[in-house]
PDB file of N, CA and C in Angstrom:
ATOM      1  N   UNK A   1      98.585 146.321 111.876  1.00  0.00           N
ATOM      2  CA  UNK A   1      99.428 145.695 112.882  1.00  0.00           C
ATOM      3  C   UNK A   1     100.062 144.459 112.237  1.00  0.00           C
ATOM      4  N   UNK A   2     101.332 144.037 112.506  1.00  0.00           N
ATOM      5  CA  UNK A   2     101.738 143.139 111.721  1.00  0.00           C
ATOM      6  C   UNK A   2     101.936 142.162 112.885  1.00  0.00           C
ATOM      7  N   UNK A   3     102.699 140.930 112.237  1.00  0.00           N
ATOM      8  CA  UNK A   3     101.966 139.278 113.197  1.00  0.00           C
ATOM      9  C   UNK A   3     103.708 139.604 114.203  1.00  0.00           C
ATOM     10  N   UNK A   4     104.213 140.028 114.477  1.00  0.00           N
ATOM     11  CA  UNK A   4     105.555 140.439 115.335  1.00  0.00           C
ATOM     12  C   UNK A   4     104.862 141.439 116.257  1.00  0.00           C
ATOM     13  N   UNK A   5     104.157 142.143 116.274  1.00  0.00           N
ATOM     14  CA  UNK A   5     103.313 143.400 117.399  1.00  0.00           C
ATOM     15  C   UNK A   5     102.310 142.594 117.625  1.00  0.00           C
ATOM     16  N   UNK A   6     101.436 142.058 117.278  1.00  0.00           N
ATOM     17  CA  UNK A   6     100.057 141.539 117.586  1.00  0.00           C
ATOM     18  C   UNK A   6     100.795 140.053 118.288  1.00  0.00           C
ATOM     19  N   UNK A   7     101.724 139.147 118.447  1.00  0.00           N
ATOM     20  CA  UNK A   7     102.522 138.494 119.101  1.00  0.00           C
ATOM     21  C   UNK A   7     103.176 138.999 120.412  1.00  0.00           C
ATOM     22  N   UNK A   8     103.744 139.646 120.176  1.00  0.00           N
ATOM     23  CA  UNK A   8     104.486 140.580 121.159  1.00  0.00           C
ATOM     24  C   UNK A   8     103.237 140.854 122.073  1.00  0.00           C
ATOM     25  N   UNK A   9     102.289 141.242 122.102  1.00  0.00           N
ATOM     26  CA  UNK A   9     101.219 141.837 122.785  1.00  0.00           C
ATOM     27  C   UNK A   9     100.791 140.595 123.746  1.00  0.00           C
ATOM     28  N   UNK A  10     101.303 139.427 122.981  1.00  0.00           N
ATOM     29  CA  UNK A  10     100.581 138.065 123.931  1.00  0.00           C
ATOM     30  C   UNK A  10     101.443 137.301 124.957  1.00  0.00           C
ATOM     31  N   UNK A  11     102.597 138.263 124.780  1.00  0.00           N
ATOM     32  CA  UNK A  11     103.624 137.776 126.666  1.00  0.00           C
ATOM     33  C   UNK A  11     104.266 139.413 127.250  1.00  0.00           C
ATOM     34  N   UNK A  12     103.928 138.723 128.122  1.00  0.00           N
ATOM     35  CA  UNK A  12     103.924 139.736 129.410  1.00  0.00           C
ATOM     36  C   UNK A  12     105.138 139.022 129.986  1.00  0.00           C
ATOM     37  N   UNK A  13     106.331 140.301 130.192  1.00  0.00           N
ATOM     38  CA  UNK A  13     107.621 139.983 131.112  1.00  0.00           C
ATOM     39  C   UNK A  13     106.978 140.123 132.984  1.00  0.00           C
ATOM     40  N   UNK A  14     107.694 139.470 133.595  1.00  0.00           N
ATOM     41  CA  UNK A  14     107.751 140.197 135.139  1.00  0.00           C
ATOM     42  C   UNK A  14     108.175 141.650 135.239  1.00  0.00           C
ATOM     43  N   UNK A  15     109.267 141.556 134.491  1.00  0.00           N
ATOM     44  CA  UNK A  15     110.020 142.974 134.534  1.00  0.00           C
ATOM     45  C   UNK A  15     108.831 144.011 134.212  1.00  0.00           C
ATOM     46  N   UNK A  16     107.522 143.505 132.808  1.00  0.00           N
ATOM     47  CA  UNK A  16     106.694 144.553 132.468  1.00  0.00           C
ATOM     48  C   UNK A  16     105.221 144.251 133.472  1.00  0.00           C
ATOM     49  N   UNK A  17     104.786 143.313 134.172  1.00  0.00           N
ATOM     50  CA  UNK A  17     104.468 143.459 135.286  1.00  0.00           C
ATOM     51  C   UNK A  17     104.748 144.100 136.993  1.00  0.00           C
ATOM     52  N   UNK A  18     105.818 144.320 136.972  1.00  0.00           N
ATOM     53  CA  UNK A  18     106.314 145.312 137.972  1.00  0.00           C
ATOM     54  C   UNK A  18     106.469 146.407 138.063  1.00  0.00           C
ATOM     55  N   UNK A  19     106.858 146.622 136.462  1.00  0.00           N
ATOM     56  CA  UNK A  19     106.470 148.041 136.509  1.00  0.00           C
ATOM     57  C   UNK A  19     104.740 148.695 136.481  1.00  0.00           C
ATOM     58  N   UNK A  20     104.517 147.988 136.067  1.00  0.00           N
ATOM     59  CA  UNK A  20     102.870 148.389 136.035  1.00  0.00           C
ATOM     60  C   UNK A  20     102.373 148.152 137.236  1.00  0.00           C
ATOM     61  N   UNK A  21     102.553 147.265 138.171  1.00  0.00           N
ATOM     62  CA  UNK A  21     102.562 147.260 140.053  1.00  0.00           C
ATOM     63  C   UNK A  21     103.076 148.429 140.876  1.00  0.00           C
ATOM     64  N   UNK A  22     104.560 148.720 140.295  1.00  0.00           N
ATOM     65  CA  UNK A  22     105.095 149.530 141.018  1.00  0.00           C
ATOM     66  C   UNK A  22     105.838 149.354 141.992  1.00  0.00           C
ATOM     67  N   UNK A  23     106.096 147.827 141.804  1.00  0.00           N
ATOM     68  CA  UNK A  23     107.327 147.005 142.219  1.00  0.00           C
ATOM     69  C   UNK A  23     108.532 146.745 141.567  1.00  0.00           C
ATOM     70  N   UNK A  24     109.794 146.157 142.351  1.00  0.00           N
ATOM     71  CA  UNK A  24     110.465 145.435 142.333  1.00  0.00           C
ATOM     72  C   UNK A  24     109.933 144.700 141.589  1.00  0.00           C
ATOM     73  N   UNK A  25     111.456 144.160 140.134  1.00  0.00           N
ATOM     74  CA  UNK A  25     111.432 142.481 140.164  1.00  0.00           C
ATOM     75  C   UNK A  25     111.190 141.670 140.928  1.00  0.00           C
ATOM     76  N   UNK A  26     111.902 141.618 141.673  1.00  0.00           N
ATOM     77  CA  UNK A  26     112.711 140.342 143.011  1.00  0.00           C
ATOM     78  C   UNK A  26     111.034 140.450 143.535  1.00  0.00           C
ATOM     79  N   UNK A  27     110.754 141.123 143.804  1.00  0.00           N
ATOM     80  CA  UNK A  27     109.522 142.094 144.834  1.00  0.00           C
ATOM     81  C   UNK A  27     108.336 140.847 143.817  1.00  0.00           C
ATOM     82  N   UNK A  28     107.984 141.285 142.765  1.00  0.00           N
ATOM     83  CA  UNK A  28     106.939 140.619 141.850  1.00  0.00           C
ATOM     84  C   UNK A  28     107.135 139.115 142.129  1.00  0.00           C
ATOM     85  N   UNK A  29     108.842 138.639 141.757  1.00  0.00           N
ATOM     86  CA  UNK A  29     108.954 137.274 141.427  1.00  0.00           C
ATOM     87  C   UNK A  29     108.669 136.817 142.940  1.00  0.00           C
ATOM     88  N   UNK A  30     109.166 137.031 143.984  1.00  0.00           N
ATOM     89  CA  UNK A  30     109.185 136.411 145.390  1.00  0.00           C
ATOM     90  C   UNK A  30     107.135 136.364 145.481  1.00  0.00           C
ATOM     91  N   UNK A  31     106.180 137.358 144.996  1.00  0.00           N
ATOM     92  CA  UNK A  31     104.841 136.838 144.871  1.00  0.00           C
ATOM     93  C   UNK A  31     104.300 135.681 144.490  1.00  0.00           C
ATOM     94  N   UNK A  32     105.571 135.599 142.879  1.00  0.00           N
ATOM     95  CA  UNK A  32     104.838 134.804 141.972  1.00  0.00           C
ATOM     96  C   UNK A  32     105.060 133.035 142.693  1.00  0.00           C
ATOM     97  N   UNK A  33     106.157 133.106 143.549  1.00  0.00           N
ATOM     98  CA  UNK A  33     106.452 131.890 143.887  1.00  0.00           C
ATOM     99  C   UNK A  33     106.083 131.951 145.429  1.00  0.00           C
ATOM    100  N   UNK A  34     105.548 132.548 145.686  1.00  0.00           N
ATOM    101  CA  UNK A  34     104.453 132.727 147.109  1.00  0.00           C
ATOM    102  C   UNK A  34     105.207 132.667 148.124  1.00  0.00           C
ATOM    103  N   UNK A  35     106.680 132.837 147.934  1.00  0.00           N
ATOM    104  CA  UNK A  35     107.639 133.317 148.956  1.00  0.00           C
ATOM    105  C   UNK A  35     107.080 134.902 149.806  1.00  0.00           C
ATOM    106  N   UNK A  36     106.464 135.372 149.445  1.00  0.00           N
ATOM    107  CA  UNK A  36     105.760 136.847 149.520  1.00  0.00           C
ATOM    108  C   UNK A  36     103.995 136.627 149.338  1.00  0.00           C
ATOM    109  N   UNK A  37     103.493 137.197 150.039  1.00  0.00           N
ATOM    110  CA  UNK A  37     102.035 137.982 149.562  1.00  0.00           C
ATOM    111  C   UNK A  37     101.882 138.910 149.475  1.00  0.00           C
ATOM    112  N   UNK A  38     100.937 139.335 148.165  1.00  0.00           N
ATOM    113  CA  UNK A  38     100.721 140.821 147.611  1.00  0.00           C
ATOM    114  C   UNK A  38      99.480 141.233 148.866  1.00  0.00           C
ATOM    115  N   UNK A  39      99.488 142.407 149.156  1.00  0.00           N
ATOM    116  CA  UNK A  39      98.976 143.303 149.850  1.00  0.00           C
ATOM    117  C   UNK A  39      97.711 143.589 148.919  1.00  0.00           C
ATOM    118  N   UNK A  40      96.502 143.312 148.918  1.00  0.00           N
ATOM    119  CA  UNK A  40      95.439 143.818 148.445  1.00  0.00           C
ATOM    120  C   UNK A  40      95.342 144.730 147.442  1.00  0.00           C
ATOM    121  N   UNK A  41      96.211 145.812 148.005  1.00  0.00           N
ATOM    122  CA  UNK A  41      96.457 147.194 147.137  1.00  0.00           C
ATOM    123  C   UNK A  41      97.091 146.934 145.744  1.00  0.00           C
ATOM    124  N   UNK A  42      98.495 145.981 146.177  1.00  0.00           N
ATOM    125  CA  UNK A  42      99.026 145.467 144.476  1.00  0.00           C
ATOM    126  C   UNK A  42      98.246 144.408 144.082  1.00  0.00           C
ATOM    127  N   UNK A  43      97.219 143.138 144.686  1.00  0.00           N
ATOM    128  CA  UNK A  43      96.244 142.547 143.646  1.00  0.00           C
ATOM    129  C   UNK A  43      95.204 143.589 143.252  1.00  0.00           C
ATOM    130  N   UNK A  44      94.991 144.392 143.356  1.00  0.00           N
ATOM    131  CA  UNK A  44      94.433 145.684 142.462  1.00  0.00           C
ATOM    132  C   UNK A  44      94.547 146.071 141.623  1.00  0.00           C
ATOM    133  N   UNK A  45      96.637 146.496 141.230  1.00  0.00           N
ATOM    134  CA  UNK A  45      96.555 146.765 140.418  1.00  0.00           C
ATOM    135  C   UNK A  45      97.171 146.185 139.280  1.00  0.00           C
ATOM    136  N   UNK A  46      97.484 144.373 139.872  1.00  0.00           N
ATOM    137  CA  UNK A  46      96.890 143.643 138.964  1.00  0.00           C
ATOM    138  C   UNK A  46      96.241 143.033 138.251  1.00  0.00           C
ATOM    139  N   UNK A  47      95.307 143.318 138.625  1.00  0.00           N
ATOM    140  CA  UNK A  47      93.389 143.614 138.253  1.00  0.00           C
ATOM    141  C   UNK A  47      93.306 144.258 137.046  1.00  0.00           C
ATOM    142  N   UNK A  48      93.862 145.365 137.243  1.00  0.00           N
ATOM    143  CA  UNK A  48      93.962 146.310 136.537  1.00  0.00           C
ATOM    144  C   UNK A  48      94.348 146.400 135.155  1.00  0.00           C
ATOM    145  N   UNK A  49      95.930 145.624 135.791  1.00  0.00           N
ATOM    146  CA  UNK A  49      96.739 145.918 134.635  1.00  0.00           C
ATOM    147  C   UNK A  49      95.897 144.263 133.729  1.00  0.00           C
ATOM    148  N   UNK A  50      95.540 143.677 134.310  1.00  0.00           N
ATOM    149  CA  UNK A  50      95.457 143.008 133.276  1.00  0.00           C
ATOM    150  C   UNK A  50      94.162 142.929 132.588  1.00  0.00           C
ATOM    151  N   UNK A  51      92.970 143.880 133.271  1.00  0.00           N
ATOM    152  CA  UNK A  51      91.921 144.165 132.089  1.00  0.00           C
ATOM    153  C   UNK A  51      92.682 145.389 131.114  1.00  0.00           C
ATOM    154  N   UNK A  52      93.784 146.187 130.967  1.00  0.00           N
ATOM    155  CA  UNK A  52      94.073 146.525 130.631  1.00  0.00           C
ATOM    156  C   UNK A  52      94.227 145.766 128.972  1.00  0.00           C
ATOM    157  N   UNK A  53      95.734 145.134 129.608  1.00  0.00           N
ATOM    158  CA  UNK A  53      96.308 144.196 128.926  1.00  0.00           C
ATOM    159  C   UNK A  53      95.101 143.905 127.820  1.00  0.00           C
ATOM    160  N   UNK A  54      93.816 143.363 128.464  1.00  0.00           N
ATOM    161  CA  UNK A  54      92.744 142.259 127.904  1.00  0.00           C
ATOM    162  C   UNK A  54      92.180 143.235 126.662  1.00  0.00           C
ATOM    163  N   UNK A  55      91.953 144.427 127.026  1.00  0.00           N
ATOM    164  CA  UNK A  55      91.215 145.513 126.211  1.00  0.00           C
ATOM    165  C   UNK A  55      92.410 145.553 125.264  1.00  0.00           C
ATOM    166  N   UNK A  56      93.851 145.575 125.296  1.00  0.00           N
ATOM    167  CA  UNK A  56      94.768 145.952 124.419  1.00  0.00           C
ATOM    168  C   UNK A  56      94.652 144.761 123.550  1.00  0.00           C
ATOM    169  N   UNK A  57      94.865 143.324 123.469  1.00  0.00           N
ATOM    170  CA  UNK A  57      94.523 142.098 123.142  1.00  0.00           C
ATOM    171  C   UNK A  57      93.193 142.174 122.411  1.00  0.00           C
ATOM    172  N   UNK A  58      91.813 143.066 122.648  1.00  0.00           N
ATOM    173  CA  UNK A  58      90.751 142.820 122.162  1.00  0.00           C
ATOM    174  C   UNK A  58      91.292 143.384 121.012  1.00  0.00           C
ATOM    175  N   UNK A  59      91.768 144.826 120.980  1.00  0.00           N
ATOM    176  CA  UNK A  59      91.966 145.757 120.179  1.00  0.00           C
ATOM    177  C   UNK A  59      92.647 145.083 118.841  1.00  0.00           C
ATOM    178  N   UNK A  60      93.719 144.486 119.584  1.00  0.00           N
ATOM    179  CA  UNK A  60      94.755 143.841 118.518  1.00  0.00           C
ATOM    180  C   UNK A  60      93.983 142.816 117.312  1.00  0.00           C
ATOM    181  N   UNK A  61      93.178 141.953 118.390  1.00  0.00           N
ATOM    182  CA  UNK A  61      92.563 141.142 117.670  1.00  0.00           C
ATOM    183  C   UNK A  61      91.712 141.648 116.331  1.00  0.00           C
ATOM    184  N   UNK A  62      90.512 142.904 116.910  1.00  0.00           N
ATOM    185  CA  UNK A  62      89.770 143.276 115.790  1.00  0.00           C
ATOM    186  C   UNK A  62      90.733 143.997 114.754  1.00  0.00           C
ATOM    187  N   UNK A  63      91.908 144.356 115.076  1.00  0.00           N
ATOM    188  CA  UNK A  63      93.075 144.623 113.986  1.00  0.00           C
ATOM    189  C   UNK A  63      93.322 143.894 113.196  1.00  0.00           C
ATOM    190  N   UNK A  64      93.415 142.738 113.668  1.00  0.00           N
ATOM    191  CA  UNK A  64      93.828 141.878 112.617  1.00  0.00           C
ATOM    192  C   UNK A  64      92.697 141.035 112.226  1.00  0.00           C
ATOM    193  N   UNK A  65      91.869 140.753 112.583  1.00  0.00           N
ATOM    194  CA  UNK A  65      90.640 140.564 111.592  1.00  0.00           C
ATOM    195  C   UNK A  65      90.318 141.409 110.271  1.00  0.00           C
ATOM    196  N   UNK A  66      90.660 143.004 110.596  1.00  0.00           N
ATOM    197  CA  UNK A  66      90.230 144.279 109.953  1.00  0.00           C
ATOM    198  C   UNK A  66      90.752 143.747 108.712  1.00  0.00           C
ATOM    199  N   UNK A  67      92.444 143.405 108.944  1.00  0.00           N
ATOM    200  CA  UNK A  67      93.137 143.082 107.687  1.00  0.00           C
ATOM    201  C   UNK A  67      92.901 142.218 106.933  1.00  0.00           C
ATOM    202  N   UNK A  68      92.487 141.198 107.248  1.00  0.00           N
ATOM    203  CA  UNK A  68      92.012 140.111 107.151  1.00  0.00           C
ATOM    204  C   UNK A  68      91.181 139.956 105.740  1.00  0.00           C
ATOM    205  N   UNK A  69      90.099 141.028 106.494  1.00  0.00           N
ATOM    206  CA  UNK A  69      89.173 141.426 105.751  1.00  0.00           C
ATOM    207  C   UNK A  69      88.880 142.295 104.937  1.00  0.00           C
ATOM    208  N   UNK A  70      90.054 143.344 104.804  1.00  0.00           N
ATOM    209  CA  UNK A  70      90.570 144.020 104.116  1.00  0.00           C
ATOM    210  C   UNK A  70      91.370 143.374 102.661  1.00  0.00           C
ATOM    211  N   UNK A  71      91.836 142.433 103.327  1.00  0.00           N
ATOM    212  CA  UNK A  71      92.787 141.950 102.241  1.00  0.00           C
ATOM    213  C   UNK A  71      91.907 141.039 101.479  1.00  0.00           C
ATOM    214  N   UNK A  72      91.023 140.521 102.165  1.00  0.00           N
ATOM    215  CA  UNK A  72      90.206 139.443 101.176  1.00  0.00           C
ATOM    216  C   UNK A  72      89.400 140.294 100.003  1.00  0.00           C
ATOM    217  N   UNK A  73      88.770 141.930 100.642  1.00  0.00           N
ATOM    218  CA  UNK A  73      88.304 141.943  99.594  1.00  0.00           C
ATOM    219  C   UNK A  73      88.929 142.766  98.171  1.00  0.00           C
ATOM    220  N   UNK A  74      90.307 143.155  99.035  1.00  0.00           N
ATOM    221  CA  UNK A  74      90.767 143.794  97.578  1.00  0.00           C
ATOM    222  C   UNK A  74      91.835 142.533  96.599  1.00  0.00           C
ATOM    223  N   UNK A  75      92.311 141.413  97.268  1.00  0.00           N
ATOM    224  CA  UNK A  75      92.598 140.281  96.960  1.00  0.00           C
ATOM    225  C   UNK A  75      93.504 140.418  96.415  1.00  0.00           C
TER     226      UNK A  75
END
């Protein structure tokens, strides 16, 4: 994994939170500024999405340790 993907992995758009809700933009952003409340059902499956997210982030991480350690020992 190179440091542009393993970066990338560490922001999250609204646009890529809504889709993973199954909302609207407008729909997400009017939550985020509490003009709106999410319905139980979508804090679910932002629950979700973001142990998701967290497991994808773990992944990344022991990736780039791997290299890390890869690279140290062939040097």
């Amino acid at each position: 994994m190179n440091f542009k993907e393993a970066t990338d992995l560490l922001s999250v758009s609204l646009e890529q939170i809504a889709e993973a809700l199954g909302k609207s933009y407008g729909t997400v952003l009017a939550y985020r500024t509490g003009d709106r409340v999410p319905p139980a059902e979508v804090r679910q499956r932002l629950a979700m999405f973001m142990r998701d997210r967290s497991a994808a982030l773990i992944k990344a991480a022991e990736d780039v340790e791997n290299e890390i350690n890869s690279y140290e020992r062939t040097g």
